[in-house]
PDB file of N, CA and C in Angstrom:
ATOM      1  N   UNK A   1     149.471 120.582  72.664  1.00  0.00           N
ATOM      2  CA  UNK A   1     149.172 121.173  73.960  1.00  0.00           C
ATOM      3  C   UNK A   1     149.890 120.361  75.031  1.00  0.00           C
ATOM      4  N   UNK A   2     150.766 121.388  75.972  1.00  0.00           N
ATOM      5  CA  UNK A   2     151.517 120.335  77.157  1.00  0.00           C
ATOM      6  C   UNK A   2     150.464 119.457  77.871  1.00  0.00           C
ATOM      7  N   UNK A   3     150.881 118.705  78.393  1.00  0.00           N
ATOM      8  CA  UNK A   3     150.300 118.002  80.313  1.00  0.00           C
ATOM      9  C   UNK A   3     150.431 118.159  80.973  1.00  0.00           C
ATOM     10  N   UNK A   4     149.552 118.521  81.830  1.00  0.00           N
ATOM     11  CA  UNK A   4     150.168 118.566  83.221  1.00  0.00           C
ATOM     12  C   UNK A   4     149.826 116.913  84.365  1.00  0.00           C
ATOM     13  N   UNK A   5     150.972 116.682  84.805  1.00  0.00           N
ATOM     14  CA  UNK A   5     150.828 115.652  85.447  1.00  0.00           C
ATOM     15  C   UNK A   5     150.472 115.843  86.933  1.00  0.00           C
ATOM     16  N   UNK A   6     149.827 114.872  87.454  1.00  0.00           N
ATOM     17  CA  UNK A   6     148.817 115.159  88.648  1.00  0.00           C
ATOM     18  C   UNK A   6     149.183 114.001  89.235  1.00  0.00           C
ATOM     19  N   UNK A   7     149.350 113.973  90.649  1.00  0.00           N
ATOM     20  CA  UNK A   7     150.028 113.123  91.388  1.00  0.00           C
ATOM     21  C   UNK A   7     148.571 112.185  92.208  1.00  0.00           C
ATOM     22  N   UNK A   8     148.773 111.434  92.170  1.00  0.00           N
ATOM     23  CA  UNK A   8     147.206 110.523  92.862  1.00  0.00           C
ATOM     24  C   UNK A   8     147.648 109.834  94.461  1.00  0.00           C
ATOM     25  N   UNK A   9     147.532 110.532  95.678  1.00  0.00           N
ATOM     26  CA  UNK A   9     147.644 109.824  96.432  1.00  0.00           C
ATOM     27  C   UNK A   9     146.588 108.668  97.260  1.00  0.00           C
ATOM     28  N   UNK A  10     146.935 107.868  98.025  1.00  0.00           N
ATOM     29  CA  UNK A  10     145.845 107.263  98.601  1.00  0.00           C
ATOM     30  C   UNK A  10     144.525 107.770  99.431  1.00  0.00           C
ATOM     31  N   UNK A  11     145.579 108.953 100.416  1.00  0.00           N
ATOM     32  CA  UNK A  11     145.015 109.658 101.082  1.00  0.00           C
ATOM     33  C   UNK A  11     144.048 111.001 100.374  1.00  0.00           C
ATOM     34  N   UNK A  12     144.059 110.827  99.357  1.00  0.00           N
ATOM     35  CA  UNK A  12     142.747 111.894  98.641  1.00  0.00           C
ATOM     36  C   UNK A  12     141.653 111.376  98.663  1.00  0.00           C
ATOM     37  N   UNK A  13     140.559 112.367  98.732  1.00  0.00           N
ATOM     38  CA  UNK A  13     139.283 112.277  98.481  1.00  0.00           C
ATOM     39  C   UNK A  13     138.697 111.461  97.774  1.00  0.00           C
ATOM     40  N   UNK A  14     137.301 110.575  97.486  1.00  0.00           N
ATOM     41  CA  UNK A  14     137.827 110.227  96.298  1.00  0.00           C
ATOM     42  C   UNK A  14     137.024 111.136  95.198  1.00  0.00           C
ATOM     43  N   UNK A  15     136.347 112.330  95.191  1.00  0.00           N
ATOM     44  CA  UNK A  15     135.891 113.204  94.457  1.00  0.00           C
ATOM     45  C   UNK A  15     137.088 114.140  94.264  1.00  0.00           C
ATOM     46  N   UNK A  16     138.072 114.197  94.786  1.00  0.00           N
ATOM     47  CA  UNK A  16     139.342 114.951  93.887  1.00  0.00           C
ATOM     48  C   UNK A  16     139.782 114.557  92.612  1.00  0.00           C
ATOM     49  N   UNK A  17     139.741 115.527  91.860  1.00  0.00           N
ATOM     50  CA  UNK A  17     140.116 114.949  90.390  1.00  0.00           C
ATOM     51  C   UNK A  17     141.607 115.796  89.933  1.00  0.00           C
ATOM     52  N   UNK A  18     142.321 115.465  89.000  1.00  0.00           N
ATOM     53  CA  UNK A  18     143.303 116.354  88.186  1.00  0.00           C
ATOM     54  C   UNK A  18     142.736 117.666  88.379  1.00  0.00           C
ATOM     55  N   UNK A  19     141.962 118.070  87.664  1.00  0.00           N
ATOM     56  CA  UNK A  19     141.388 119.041  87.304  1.00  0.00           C
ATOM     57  C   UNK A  19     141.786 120.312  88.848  1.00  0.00           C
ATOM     58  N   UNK A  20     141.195 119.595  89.980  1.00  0.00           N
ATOM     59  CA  UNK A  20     141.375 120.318  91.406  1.00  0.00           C
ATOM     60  C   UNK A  20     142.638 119.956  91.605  1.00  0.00           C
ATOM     61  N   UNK A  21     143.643 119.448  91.461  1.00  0.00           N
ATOM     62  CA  UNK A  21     145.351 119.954  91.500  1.00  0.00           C
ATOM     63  C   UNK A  21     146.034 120.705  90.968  1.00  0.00           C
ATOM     64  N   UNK A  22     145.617 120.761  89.776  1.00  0.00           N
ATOM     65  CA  UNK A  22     146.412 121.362  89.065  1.00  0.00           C
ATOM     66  C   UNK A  22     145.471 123.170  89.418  1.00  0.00           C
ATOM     67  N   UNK A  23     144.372 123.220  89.892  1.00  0.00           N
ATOM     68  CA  UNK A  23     143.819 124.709  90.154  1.00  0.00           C
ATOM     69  C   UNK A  23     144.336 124.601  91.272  1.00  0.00           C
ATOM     70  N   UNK A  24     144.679 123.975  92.147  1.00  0.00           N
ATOM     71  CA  UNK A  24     144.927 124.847  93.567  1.00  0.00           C
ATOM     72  C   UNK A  24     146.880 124.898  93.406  1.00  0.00           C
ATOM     73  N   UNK A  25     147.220 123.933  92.354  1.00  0.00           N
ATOM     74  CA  UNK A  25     149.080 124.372  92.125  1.00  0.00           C
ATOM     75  C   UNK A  25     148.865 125.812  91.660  1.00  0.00           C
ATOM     76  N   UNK A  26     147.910 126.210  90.941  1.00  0.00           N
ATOM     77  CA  UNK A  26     147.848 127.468  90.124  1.00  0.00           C
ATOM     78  C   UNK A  26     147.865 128.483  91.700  1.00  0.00           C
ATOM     79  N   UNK A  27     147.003 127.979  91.957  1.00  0.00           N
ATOM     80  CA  UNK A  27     146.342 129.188  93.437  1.00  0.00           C
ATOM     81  C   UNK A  27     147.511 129.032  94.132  1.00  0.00           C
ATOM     82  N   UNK A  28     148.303 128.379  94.402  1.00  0.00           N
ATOM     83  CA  UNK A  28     149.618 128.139  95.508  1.00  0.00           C
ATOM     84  C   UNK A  28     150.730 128.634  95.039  1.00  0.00           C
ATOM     85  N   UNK A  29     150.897 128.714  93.078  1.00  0.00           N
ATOM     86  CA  UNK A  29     151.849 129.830  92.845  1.00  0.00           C
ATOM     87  C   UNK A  29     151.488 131.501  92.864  1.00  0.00           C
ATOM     88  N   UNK A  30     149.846 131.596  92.820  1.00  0.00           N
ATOM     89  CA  UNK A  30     149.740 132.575  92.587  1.00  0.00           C
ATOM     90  C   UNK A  30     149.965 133.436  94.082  1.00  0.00           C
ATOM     91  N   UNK A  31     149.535 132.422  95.069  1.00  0.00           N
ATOM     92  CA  UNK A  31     149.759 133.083  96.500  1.00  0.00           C
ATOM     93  C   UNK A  31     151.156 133.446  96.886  1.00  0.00           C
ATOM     94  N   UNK A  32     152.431 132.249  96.345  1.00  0.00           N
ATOM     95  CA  UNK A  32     153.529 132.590  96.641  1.00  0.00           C
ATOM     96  C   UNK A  32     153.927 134.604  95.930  1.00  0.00           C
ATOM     97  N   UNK A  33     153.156 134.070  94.392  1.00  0.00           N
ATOM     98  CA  UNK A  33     154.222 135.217  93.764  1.00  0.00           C
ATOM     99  C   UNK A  33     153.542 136.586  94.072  1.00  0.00           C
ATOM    100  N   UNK A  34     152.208 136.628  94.576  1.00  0.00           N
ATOM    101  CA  UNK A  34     151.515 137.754  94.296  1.00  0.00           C
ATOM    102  C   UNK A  34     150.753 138.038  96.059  1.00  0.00           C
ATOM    103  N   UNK A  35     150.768 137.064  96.460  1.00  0.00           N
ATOM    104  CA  UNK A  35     150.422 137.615  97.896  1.00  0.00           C
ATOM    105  C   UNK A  35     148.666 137.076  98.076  1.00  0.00           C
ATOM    106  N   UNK A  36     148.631 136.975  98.940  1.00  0.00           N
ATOM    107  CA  UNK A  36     146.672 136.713  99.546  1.00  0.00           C
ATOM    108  C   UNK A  36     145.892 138.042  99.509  1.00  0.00           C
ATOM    109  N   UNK A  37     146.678 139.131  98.866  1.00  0.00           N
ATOM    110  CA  UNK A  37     145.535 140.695  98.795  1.00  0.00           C
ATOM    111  C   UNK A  37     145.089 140.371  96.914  1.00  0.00           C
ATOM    112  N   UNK A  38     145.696 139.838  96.532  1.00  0.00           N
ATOM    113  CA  UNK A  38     146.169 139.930  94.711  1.00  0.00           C
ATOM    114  C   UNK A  38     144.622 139.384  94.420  1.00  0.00           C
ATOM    115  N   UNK A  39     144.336 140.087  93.535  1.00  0.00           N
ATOM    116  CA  UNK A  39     143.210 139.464  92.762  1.00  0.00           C
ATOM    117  C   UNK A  39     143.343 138.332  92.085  1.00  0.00           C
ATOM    118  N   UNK A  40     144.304 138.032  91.335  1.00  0.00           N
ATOM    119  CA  UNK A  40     144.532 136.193  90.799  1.00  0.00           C
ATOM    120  C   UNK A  40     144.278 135.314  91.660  1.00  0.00           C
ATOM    121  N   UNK A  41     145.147 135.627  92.833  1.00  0.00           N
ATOM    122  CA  UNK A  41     144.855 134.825  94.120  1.00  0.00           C
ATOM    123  C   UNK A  41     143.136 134.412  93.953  1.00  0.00           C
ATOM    124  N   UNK A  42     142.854 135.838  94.499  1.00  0.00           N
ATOM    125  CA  UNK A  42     141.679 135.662  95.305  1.00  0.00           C
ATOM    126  C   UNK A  42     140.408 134.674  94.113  1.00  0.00           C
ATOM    127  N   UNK A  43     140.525 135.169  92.982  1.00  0.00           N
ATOM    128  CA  UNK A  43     139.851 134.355  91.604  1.00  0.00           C
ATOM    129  C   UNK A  43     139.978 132.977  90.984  1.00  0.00           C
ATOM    130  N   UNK A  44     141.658 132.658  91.435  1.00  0.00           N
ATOM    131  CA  UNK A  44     141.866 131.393  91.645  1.00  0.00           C
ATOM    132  C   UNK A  44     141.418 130.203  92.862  1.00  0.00           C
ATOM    133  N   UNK A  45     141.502 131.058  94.315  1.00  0.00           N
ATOM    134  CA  UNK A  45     140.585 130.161  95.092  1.00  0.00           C
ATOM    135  C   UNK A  45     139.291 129.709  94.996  1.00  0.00           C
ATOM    136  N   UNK A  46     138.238 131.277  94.230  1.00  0.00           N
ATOM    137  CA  UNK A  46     136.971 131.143  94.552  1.00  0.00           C
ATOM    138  C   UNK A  46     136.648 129.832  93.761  1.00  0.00           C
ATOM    139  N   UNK A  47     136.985 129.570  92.502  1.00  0.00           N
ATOM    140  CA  UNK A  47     137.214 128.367  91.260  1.00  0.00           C
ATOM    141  C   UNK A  47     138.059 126.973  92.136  1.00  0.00           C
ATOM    142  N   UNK A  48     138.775 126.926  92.803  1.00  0.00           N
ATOM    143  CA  UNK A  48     138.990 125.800  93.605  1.00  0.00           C
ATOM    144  C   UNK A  48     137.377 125.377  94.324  1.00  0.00           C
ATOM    145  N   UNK A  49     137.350 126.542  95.218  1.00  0.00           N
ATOM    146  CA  UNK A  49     136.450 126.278  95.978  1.00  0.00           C
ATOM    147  C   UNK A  49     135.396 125.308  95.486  1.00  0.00           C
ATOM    148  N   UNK A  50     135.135 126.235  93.984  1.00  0.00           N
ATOM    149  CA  UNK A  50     133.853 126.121  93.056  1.00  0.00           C
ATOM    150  C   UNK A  50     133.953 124.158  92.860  1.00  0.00           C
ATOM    151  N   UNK A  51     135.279 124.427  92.322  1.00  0.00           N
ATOM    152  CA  UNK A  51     135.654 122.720  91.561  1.00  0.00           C
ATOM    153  C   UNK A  51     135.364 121.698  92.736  1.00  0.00           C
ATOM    154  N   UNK A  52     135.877 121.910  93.449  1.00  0.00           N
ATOM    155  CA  UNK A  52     135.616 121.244  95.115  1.00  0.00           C
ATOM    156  C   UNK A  52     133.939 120.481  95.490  1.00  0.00           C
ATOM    157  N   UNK A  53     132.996 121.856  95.211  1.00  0.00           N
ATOM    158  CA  UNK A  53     131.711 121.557  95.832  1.00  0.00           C
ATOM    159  C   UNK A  53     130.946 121.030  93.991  1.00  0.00           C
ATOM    160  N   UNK A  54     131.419 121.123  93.598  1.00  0.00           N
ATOM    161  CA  UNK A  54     131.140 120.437  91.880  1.00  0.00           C
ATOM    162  C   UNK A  54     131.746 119.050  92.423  1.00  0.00           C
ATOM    163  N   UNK A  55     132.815 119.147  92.484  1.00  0.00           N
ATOM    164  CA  UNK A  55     132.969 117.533  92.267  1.00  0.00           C
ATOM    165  C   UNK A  55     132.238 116.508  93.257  1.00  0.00           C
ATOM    166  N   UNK A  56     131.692 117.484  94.495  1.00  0.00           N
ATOM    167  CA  UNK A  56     131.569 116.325  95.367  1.00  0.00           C
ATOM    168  C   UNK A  56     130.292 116.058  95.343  1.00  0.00           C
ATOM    169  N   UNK A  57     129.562 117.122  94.549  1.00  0.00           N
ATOM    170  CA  UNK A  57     128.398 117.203  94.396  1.00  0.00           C
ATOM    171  C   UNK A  57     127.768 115.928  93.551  1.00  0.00           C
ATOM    172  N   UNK A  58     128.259 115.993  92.355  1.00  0.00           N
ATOM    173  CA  UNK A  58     128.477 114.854  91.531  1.00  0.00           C
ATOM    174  C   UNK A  58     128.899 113.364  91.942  1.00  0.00           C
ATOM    175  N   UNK A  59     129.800 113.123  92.699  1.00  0.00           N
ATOM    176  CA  UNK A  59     130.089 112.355  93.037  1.00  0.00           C
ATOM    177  C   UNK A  59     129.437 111.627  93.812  1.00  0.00           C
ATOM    178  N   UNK A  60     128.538 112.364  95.407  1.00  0.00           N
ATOM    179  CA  UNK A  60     127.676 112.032  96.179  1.00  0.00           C
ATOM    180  C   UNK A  60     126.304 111.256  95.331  1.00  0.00           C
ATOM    181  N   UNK A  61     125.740 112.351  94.079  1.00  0.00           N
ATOM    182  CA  UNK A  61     125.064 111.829  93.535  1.00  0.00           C
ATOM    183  C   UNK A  61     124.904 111.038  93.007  1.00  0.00           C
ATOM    184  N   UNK A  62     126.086 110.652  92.350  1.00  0.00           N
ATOM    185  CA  UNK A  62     126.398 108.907  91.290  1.00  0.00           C
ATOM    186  C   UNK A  62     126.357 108.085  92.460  1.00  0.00           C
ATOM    187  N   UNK A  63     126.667 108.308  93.439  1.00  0.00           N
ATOM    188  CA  UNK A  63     126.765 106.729  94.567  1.00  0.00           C
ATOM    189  C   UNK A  63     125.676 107.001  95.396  1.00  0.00           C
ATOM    190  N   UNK A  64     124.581 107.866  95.558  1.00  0.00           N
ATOM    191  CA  UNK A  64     123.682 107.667  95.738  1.00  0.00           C
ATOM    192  C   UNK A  64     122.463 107.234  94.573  1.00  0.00           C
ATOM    193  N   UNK A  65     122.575 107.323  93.189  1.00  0.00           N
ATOM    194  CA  UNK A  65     122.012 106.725  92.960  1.00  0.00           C
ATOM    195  C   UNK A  65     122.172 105.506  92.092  1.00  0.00           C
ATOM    196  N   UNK A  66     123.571 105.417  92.574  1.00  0.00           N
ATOM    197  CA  UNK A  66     123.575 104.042  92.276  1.00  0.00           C
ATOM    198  C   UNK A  66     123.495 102.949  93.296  1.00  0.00           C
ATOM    199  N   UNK A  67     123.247 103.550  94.611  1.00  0.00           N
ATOM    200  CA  UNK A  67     122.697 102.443  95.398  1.00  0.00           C
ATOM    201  C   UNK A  67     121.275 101.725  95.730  1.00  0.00           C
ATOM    202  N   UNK A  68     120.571 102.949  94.136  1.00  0.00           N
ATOM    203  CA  UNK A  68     119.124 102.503  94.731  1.00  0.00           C
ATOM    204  C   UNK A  68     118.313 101.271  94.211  1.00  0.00           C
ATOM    205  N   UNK A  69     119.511 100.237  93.571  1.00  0.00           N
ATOM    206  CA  UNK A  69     119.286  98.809  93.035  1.00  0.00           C
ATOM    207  C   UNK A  69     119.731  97.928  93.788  1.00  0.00           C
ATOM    208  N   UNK A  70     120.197  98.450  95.200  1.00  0.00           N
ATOM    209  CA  UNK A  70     121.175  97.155  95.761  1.00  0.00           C
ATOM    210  C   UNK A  70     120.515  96.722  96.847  1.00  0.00           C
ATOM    211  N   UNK A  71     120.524  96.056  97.441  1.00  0.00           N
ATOM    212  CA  UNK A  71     120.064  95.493  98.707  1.00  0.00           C
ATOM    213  C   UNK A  71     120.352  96.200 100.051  1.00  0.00           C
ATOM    214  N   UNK A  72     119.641  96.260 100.998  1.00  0.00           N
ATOM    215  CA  UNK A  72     119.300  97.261 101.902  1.00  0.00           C
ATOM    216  C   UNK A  72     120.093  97.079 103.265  1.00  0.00           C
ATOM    217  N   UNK A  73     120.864  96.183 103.192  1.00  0.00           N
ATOM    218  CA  UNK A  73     122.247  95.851 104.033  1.00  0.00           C
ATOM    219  C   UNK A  73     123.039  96.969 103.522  1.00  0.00           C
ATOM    220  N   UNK A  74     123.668  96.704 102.162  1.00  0.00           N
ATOM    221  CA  UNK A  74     124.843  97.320 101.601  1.00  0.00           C
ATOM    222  C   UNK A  74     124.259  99.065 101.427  1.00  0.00           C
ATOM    223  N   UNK A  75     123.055  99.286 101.128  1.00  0.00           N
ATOM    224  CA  UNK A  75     123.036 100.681 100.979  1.00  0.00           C
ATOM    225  C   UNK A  75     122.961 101.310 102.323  1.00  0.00           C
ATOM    226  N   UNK A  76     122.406 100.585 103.277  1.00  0.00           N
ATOM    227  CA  UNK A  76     122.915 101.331 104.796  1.00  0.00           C
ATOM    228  C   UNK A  76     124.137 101.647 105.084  1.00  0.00           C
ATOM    229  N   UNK A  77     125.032 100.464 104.516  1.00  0.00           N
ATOM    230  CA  UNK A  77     126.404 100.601 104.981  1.00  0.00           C
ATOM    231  C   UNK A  77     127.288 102.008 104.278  1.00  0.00           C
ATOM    232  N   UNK A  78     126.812 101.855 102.790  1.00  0.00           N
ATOM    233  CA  UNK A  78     127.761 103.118 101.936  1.00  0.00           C
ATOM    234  C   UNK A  78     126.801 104.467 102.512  1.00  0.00           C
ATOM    235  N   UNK A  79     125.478 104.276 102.972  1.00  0.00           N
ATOM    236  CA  UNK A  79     125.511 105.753 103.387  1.00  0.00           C
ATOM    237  C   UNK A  79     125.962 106.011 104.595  1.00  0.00           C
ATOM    238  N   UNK A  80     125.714 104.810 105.598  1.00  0.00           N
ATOM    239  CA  UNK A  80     126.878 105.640 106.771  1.00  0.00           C
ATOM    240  C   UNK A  80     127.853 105.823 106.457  1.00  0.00           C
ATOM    241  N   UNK A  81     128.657 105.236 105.221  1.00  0.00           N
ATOM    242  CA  UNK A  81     129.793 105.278 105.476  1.00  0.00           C
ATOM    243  C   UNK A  81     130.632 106.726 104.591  1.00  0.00           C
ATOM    244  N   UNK A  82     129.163 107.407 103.655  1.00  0.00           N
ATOM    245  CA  UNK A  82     129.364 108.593 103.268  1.00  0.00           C
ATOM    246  C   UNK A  82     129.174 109.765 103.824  1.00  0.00           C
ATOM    247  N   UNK A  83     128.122 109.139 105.038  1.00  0.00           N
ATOM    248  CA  UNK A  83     127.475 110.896 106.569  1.00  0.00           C
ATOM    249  C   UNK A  83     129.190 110.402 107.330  1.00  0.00           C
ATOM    250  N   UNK A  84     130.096 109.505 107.527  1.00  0.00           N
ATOM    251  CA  UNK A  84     131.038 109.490 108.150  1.00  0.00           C
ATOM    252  C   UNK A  84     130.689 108.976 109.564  1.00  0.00           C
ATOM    253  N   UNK A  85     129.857 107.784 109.474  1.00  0.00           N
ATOM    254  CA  UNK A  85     129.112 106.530 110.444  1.00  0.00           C
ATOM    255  C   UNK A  85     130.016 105.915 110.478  1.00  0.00           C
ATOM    256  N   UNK A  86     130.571 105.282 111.505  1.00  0.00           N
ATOM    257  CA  UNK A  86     131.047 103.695 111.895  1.00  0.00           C
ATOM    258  C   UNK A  86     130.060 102.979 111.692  1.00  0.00           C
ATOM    259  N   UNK A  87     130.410 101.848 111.027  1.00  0.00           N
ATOM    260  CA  UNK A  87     129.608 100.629 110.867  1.00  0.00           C
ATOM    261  C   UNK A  87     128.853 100.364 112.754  1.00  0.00           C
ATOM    262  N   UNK A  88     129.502 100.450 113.530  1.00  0.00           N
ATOM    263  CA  UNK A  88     129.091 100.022 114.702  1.00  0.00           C
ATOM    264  C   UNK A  88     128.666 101.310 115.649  1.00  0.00           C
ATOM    265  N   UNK A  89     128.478 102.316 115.079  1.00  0.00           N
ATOM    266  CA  UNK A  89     127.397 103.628 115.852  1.00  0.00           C
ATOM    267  C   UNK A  89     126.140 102.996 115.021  1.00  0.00           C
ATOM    268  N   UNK A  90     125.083 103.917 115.779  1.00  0.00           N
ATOM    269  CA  UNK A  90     123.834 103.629 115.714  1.00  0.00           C
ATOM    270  C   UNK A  90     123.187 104.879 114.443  1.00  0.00           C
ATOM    271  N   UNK A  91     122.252 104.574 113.584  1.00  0.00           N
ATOM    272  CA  UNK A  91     122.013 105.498 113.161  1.00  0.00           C
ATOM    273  C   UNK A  91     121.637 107.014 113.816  1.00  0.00           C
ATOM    274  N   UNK A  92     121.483 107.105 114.677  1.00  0.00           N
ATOM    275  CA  UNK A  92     120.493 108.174 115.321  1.00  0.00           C
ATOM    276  C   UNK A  92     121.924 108.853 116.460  1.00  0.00           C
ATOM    277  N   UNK A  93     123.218 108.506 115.820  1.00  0.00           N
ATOM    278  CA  UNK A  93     124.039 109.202 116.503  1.00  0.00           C
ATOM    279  C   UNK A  93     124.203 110.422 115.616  1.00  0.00           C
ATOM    280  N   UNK A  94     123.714 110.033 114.196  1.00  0.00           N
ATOM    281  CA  UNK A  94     123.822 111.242 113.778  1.00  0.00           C
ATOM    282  C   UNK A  94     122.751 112.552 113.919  1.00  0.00           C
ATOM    283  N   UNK A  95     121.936 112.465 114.477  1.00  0.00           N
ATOM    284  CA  UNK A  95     120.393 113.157 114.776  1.00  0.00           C
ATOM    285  C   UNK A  95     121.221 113.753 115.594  1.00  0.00           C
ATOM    286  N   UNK A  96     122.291 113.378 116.279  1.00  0.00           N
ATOM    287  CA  UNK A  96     122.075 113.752 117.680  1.00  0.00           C
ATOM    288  C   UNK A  96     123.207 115.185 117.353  1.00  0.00           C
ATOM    289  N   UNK A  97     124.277 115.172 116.821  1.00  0.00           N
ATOM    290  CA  UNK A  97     124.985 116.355 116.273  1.00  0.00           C
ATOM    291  C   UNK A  97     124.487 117.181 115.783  1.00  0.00           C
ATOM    292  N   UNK A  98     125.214 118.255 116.554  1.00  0.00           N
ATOM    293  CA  UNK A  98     124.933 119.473 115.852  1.00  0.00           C
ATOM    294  C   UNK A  98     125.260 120.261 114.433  1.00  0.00           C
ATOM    295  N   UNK A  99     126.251 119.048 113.974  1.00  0.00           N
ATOM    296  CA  UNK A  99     126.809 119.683 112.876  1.00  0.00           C
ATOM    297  C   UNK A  99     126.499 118.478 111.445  1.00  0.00           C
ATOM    298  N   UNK A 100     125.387 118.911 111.135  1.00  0.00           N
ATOM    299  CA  UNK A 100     124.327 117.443 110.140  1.00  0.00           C
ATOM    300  C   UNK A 100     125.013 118.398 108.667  1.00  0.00           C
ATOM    301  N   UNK A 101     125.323 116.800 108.155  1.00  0.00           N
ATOM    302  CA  UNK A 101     126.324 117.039 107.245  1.00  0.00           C
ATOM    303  C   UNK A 101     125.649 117.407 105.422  1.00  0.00           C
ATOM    304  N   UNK A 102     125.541 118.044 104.554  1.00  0.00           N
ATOM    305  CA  UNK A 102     124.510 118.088 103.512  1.00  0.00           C
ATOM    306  C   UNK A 102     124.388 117.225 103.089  1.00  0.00           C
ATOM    307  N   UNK A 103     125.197 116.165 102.495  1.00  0.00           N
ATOM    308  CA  UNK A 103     124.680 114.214 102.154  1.00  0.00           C
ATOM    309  C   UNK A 103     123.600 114.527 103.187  1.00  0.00           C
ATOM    310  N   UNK A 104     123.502 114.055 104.768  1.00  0.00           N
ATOM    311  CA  UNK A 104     122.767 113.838 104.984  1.00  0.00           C
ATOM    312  C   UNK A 104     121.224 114.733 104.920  1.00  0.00           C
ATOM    313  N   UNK A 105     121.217 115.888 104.639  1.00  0.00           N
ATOM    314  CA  UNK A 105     119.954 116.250 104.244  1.00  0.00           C
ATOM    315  C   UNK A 105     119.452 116.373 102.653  1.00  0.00           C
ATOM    316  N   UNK A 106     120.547 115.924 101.676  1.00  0.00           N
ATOM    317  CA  UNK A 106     120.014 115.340 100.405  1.00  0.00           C
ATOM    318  C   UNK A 106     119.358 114.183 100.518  1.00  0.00           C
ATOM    319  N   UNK A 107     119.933 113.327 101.300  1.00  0.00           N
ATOM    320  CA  UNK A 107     119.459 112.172 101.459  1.00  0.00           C
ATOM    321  C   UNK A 107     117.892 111.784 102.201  1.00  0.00           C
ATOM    322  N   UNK A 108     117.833 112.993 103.382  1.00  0.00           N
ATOM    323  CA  UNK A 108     116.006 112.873 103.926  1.00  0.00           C
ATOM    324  C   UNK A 108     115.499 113.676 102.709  1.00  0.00           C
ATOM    325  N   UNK A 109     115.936 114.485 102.077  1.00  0.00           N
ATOM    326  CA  UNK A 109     114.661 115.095 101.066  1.00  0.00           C
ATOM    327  C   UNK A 109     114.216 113.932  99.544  1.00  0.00           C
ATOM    328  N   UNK A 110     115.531 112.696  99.916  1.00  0.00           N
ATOM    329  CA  UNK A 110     115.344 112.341  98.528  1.00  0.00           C
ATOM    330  C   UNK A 110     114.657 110.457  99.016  1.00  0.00           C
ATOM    331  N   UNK A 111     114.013 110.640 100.304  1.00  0.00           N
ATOM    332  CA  UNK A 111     113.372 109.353 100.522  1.00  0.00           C
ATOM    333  C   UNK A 111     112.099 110.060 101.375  1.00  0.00           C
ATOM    334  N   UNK A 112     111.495 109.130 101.477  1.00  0.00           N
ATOM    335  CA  UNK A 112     109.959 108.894 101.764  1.00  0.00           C
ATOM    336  C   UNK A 112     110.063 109.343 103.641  1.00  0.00           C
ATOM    337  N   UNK A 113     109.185 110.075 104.042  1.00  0.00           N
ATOM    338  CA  UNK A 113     109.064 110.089 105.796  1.00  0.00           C
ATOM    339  C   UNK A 113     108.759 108.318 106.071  1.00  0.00           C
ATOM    340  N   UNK A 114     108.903 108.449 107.709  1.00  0.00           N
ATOM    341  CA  UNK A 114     108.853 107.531 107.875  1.00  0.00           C
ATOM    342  C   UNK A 114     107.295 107.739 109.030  1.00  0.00           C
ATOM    343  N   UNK A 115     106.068 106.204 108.322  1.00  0.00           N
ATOM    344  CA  UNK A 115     104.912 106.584 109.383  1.00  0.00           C
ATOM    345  C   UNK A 115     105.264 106.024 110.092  1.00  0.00           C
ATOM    346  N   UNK A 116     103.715 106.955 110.989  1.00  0.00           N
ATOM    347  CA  UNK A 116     103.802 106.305 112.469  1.00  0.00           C
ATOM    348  C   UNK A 116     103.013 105.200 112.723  1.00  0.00           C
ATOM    349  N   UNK A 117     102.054 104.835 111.604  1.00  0.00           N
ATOM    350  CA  UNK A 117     101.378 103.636 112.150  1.00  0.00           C
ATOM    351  C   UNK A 117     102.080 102.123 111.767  1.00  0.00           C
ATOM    352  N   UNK A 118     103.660 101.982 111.696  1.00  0.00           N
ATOM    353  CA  UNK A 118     104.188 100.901 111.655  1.00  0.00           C
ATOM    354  C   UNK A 118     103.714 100.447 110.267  1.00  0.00           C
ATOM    355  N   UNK A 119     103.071 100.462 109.239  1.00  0.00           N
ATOM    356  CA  UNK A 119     102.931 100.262 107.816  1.00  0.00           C
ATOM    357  C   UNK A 119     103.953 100.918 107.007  1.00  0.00           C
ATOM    358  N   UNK A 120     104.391 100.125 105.585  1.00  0.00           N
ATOM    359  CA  UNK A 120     105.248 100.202 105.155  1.00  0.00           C
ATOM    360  C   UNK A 120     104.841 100.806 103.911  1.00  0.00           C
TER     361      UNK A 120
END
């Protein structure tokens, strides 16, 4: 069975895999040869799409739970730094957008509220 070789740049995701290059080279010949009305087209994107929200899905999940052994410095830091936080914004800049990202609402359904009587 051939290979197909898959080019790794820096600037990728890091939930992009082979797998999502070589489907969207497929979808990018199929658009050249057949047009954006063509059904290949259109069957080949929906499966990008698909591979896309699979991989990141997965991915979010392994580094969220693999941060739930580490110390509570470093897991603040990788989740701002997965909602797309600067280390030096405040948490509650993200409350404040309108556009709340799904990490961040996996992430309130998958921890504890926070009370109000200051007990932990």
């Amino acid at each position: 069975m051939p290979t197909q070789r898959s080019v790794v740049c820096a600037s990728d995701k890091p939930w992009v895999r082979s797998k999502i290059k070589v489907l969207v080279a497929r979808r990018q010949r199929a658009l050249k040869a057949h047009g954006k009305d063509s059904h290949l087209y259109k069957s080949l994107r929906n499966k990008v799409q698909q591979e896309i929200e699979s991989c990141k899905r997965v991915y979010f999940n392994n580094k969220v739970s693999s941060l739930k052994d580490t110390n509570v410095t470093r897991w603040w830091s990788e989740i701002k730094a997965l909602c797309g936080l600067k280390d030096s914004q405040e948490w509650w800049h993200q409350l404040l957008c309108a556009n709340i990202s799904p990490l961040t609402l996996l992430l309130s359904r998958s921890t504890l509220p926070l009370r109000t009587d200051g007990a932990f």
